[in-house]
PDB file of N, CA and C in Angstrom:
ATOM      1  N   UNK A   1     -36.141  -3.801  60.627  1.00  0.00           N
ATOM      2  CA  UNK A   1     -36.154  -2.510  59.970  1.00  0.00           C
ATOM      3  C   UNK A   1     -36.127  -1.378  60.996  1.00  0.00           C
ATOM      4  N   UNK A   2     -36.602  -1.813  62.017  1.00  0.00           N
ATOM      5  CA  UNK A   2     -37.063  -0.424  63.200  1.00  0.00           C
ATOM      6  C   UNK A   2     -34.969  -0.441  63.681  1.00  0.00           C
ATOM      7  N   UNK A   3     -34.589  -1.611  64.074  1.00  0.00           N
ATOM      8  CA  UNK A   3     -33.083  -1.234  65.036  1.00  0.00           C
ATOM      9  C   UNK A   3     -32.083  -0.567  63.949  1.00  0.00           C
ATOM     10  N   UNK A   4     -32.201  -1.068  62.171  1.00  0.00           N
ATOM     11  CA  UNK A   4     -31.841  -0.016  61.042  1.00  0.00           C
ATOM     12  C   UNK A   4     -32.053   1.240  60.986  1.00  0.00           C
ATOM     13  N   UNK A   5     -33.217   1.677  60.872  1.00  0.00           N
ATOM     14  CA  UNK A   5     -33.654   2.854  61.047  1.00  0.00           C
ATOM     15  C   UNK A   5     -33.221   3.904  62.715  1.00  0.00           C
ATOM     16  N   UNK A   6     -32.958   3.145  63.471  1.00  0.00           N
ATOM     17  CA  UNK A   6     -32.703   3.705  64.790  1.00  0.00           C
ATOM     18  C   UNK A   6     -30.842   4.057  64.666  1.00  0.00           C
ATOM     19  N   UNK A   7     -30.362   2.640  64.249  1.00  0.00           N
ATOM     20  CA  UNK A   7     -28.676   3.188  63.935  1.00  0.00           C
ATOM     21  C   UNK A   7     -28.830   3.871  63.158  1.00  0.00           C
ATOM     22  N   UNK A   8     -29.394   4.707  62.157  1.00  0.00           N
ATOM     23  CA  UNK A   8     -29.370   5.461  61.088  1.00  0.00           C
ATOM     24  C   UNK A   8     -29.293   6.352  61.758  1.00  0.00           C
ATOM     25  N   UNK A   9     -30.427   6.477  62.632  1.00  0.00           N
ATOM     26  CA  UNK A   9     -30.914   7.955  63.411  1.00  0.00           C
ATOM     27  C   UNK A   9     -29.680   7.939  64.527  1.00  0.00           C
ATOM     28  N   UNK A  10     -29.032   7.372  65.192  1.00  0.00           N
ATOM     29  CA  UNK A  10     -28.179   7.754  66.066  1.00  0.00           C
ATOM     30  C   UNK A  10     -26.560   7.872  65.276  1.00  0.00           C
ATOM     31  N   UNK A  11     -26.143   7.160  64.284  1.00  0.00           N
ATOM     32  CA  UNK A  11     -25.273   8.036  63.415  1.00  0.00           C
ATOM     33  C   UNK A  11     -25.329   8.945  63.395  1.00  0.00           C
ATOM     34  N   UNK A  12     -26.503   9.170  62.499  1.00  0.00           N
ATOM     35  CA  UNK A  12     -26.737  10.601  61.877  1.00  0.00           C
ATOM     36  C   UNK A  12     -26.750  11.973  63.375  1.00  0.00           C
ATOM     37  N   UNK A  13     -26.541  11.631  64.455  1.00  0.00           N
ATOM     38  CA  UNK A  13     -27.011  12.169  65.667  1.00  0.00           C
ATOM     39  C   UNK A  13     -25.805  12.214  66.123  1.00  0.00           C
ATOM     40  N   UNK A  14     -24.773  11.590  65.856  1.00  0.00           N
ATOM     41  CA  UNK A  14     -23.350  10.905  66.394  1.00  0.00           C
ATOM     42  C   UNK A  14     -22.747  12.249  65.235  1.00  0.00           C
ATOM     43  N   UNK A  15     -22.520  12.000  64.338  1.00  0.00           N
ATOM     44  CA  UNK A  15     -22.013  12.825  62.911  1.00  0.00           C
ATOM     45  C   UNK A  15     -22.376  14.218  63.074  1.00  0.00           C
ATOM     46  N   UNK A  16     -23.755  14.363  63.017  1.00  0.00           N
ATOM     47  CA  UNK A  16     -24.064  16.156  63.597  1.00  0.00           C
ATOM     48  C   UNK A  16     -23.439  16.252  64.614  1.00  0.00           C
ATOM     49  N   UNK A  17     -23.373  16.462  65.749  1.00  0.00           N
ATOM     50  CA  UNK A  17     -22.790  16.121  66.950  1.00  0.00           C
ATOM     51  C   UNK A  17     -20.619  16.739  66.698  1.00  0.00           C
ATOM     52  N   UNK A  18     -20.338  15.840  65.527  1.00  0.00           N
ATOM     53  CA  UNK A  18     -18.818  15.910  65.498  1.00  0.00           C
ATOM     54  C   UNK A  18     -18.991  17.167  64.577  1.00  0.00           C
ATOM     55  N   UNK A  19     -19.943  17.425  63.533  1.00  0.00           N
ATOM     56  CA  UNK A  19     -19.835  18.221  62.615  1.00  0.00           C
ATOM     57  C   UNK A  19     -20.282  20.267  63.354  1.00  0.00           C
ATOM     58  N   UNK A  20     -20.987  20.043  64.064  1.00  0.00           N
ATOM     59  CA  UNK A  20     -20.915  21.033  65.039  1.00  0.00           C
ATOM     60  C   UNK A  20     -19.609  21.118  65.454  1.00  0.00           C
ATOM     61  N   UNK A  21     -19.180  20.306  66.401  1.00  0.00           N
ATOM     62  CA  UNK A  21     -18.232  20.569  67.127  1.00  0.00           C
ATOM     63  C   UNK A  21     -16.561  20.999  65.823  1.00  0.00           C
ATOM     64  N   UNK A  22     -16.841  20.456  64.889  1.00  0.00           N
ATOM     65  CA  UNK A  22     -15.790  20.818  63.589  1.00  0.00           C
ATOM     66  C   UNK A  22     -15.720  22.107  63.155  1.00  0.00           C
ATOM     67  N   UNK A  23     -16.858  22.445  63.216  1.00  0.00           N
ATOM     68  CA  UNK A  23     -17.202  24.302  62.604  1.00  0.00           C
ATOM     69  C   UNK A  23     -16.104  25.024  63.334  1.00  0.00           C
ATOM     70  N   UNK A  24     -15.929  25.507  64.596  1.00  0.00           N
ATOM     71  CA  UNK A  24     -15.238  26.287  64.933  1.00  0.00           C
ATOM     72  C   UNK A  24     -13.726  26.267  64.601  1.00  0.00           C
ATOM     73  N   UNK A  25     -13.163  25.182  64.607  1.00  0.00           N
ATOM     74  CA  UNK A  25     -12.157  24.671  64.376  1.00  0.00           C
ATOM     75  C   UNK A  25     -11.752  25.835  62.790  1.00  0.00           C
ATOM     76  N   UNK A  26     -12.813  25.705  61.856  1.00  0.00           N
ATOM     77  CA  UNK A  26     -12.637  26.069  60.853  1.00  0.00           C
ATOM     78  C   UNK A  26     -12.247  27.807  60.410  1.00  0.00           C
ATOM     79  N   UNK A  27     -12.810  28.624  61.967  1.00  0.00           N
ATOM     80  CA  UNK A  27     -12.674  29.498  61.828  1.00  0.00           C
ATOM     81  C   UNK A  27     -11.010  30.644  62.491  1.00  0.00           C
ATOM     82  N   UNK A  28      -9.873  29.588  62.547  1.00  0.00           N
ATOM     83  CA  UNK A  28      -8.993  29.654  62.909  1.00  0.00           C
ATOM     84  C   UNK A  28      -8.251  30.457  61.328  1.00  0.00           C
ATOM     85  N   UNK A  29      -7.356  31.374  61.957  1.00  0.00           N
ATOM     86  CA  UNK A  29      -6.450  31.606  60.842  1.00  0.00           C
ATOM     87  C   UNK A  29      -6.049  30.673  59.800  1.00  0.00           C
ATOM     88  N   UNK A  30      -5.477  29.865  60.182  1.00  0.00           N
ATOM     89  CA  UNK A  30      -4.657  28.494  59.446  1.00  0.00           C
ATOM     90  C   UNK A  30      -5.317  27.516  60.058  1.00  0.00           C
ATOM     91  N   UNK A  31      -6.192  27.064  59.330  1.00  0.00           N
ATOM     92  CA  UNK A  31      -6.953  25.614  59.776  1.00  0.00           C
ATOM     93  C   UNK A  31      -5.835  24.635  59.125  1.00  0.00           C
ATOM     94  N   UNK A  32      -5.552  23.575  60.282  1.00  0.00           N
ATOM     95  CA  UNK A  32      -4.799  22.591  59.998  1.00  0.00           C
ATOM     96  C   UNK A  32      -5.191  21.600  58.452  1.00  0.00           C
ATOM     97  N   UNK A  33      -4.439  20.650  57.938  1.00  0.00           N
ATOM     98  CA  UNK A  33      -4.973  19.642  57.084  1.00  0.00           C
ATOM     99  C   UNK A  33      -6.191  18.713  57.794  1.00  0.00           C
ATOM    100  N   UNK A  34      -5.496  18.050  59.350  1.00  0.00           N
ATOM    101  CA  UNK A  34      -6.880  17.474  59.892  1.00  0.00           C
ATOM    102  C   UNK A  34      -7.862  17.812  60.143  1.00  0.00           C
ATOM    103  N   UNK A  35      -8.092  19.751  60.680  1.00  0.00           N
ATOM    104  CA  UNK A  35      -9.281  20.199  60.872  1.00  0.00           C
ATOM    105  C   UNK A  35      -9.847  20.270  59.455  1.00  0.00           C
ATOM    106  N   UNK A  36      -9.246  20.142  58.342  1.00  0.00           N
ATOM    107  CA  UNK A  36     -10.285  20.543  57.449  1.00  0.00           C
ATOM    108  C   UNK A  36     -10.909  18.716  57.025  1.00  0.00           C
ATOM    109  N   UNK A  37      -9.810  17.782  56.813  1.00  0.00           N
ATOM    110  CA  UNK A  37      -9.867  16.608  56.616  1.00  0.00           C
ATOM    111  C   UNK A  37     -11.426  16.424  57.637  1.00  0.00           C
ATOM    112  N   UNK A  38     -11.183  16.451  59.004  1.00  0.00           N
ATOM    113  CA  UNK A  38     -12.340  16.687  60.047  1.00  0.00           C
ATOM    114  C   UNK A  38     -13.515  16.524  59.602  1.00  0.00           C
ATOM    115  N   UNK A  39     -13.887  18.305  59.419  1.00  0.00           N
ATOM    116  CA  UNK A  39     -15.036  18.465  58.752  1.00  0.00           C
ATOM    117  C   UNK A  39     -15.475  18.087  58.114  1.00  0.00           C
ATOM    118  N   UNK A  40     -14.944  17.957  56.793  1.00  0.00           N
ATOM    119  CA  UNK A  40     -15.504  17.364  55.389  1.00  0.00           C
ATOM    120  C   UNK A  40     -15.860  15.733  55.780  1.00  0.00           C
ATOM    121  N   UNK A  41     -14.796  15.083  56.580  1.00  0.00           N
ATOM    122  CA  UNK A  41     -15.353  13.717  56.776  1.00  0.00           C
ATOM    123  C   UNK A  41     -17.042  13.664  57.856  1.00  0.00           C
ATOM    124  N   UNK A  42     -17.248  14.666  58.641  1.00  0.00           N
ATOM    125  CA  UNK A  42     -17.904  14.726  59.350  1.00  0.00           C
ATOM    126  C   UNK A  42     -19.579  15.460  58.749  1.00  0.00           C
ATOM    127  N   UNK A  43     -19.072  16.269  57.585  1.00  0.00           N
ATOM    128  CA  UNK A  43     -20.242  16.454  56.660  1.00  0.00           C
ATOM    129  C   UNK A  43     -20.596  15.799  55.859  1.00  0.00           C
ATOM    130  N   UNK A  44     -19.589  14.666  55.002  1.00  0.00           N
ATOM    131  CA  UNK A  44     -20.032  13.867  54.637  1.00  0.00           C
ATOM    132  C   UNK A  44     -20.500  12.240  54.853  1.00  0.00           C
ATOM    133  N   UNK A  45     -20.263  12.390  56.237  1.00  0.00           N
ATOM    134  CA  UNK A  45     -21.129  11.307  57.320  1.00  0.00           C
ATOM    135  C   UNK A  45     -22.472  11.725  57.698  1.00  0.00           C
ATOM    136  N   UNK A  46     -22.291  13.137  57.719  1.00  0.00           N
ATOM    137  CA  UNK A  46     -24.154  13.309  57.706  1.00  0.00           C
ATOM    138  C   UNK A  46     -24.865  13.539  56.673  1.00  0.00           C
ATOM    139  N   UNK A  47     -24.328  13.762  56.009  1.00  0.00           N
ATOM    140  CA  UNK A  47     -25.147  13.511  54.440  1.00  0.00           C
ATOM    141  C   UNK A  47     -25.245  11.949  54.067  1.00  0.00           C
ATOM    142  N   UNK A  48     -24.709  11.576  54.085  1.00  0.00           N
ATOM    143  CA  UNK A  48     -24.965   9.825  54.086  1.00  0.00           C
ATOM    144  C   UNK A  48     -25.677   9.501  55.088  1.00  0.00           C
ATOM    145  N   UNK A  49     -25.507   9.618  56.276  1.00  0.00           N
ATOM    146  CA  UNK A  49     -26.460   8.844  56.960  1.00  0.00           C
ATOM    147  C   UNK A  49     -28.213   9.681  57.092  1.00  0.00           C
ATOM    148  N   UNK A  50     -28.356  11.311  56.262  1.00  0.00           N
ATOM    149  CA  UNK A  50     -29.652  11.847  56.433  1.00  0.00           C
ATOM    150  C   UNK A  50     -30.247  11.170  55.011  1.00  0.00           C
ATOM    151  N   UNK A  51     -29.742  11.146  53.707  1.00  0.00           N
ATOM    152  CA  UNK A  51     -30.079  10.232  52.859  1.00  0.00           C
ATOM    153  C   UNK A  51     -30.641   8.606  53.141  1.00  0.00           C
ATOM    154  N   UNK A  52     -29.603   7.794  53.990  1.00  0.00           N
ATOM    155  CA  UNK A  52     -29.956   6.614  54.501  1.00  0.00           C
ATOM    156  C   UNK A  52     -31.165   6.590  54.849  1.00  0.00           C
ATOM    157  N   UNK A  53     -31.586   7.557  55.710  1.00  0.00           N
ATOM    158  CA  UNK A  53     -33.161   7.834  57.208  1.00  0.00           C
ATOM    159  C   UNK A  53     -33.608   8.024  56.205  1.00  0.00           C
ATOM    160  N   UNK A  54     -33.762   9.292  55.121  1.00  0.00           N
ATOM    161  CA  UNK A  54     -35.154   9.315  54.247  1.00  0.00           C
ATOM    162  C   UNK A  54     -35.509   8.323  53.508  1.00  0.00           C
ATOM    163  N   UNK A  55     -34.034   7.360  52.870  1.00  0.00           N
ATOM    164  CA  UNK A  55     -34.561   6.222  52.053  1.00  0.00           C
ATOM    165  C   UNK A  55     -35.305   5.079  52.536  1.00  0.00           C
ATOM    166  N   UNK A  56     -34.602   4.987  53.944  1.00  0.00           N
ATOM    167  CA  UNK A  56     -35.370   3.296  54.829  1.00  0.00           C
ATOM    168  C   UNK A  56     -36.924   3.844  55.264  1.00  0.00           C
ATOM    169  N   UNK A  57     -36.939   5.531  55.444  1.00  0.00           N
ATOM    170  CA  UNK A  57     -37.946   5.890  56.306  1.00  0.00           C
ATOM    171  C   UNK A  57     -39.154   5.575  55.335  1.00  0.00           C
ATOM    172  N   UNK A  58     -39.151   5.843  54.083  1.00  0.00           N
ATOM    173  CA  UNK A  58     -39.881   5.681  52.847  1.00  0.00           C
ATOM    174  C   UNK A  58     -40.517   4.337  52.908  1.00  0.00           C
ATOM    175  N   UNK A  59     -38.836   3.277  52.207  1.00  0.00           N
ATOM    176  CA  UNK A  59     -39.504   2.378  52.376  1.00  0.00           C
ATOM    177  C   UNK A  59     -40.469   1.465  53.337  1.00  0.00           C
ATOM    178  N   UNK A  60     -39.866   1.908  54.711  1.00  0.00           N
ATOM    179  CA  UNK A  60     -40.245   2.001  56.188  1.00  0.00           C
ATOM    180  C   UNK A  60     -42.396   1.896  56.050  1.00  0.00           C
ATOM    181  N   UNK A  61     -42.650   3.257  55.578  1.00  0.00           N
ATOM    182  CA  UNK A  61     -43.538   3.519  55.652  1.00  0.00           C
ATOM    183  C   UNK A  61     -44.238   2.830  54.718  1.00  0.00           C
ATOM    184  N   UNK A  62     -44.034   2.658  53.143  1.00  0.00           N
ATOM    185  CA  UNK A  62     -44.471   1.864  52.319  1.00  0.00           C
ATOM    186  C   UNK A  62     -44.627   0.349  52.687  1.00  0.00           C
ATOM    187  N   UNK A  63     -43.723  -0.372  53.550  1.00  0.00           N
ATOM    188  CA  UNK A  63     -44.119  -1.737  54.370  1.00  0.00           C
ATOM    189  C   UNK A  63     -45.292  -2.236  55.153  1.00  0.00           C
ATOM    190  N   UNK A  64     -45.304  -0.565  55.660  1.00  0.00           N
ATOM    191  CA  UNK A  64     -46.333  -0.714  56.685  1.00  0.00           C
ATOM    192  C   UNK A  64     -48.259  -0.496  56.324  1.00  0.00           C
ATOM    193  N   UNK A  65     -47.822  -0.027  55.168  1.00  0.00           N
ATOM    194  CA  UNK A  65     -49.675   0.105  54.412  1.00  0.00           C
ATOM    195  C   UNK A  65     -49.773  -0.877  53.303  1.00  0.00           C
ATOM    196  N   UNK A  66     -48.871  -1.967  52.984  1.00  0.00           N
ATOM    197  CA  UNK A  66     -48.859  -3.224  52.308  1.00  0.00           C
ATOM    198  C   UNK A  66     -49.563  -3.839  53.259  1.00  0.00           C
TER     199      UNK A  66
END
């Protein structure tokens, strides 16, 4: 559960990471199809993987006072 919870956290660290670096891109006159394709894939990699961390972290914690 701990090396789950750790790829969660370095996704999610990996994904912020691209999703920063996507923003600017966005503020171009004519953002391309891929810069926008980009982003959206890159926001919705961190929304999946910050959902993932709160759900394992939960159960995570509930394991550990059983």
């Amino acid at each position: 559960m701990n090396k789950l919870l750790a790829m969660l956290i370095l996704g999610l660290s990996f994904s912020g990471a691209a999703l920063i670096l996507s923003v600017p891109l966005l503020f171009k006159s004519k953002p391309e199809q891929f810069e926008l394709m980009f982003a959206a894939g890159s926001a919705g990699a961190f929304a999946v993987f910050a959902v993932s961390c709160l759900v394992f972290r939960k159960q995570f914690n509930r394991s550990l006072e059983q």
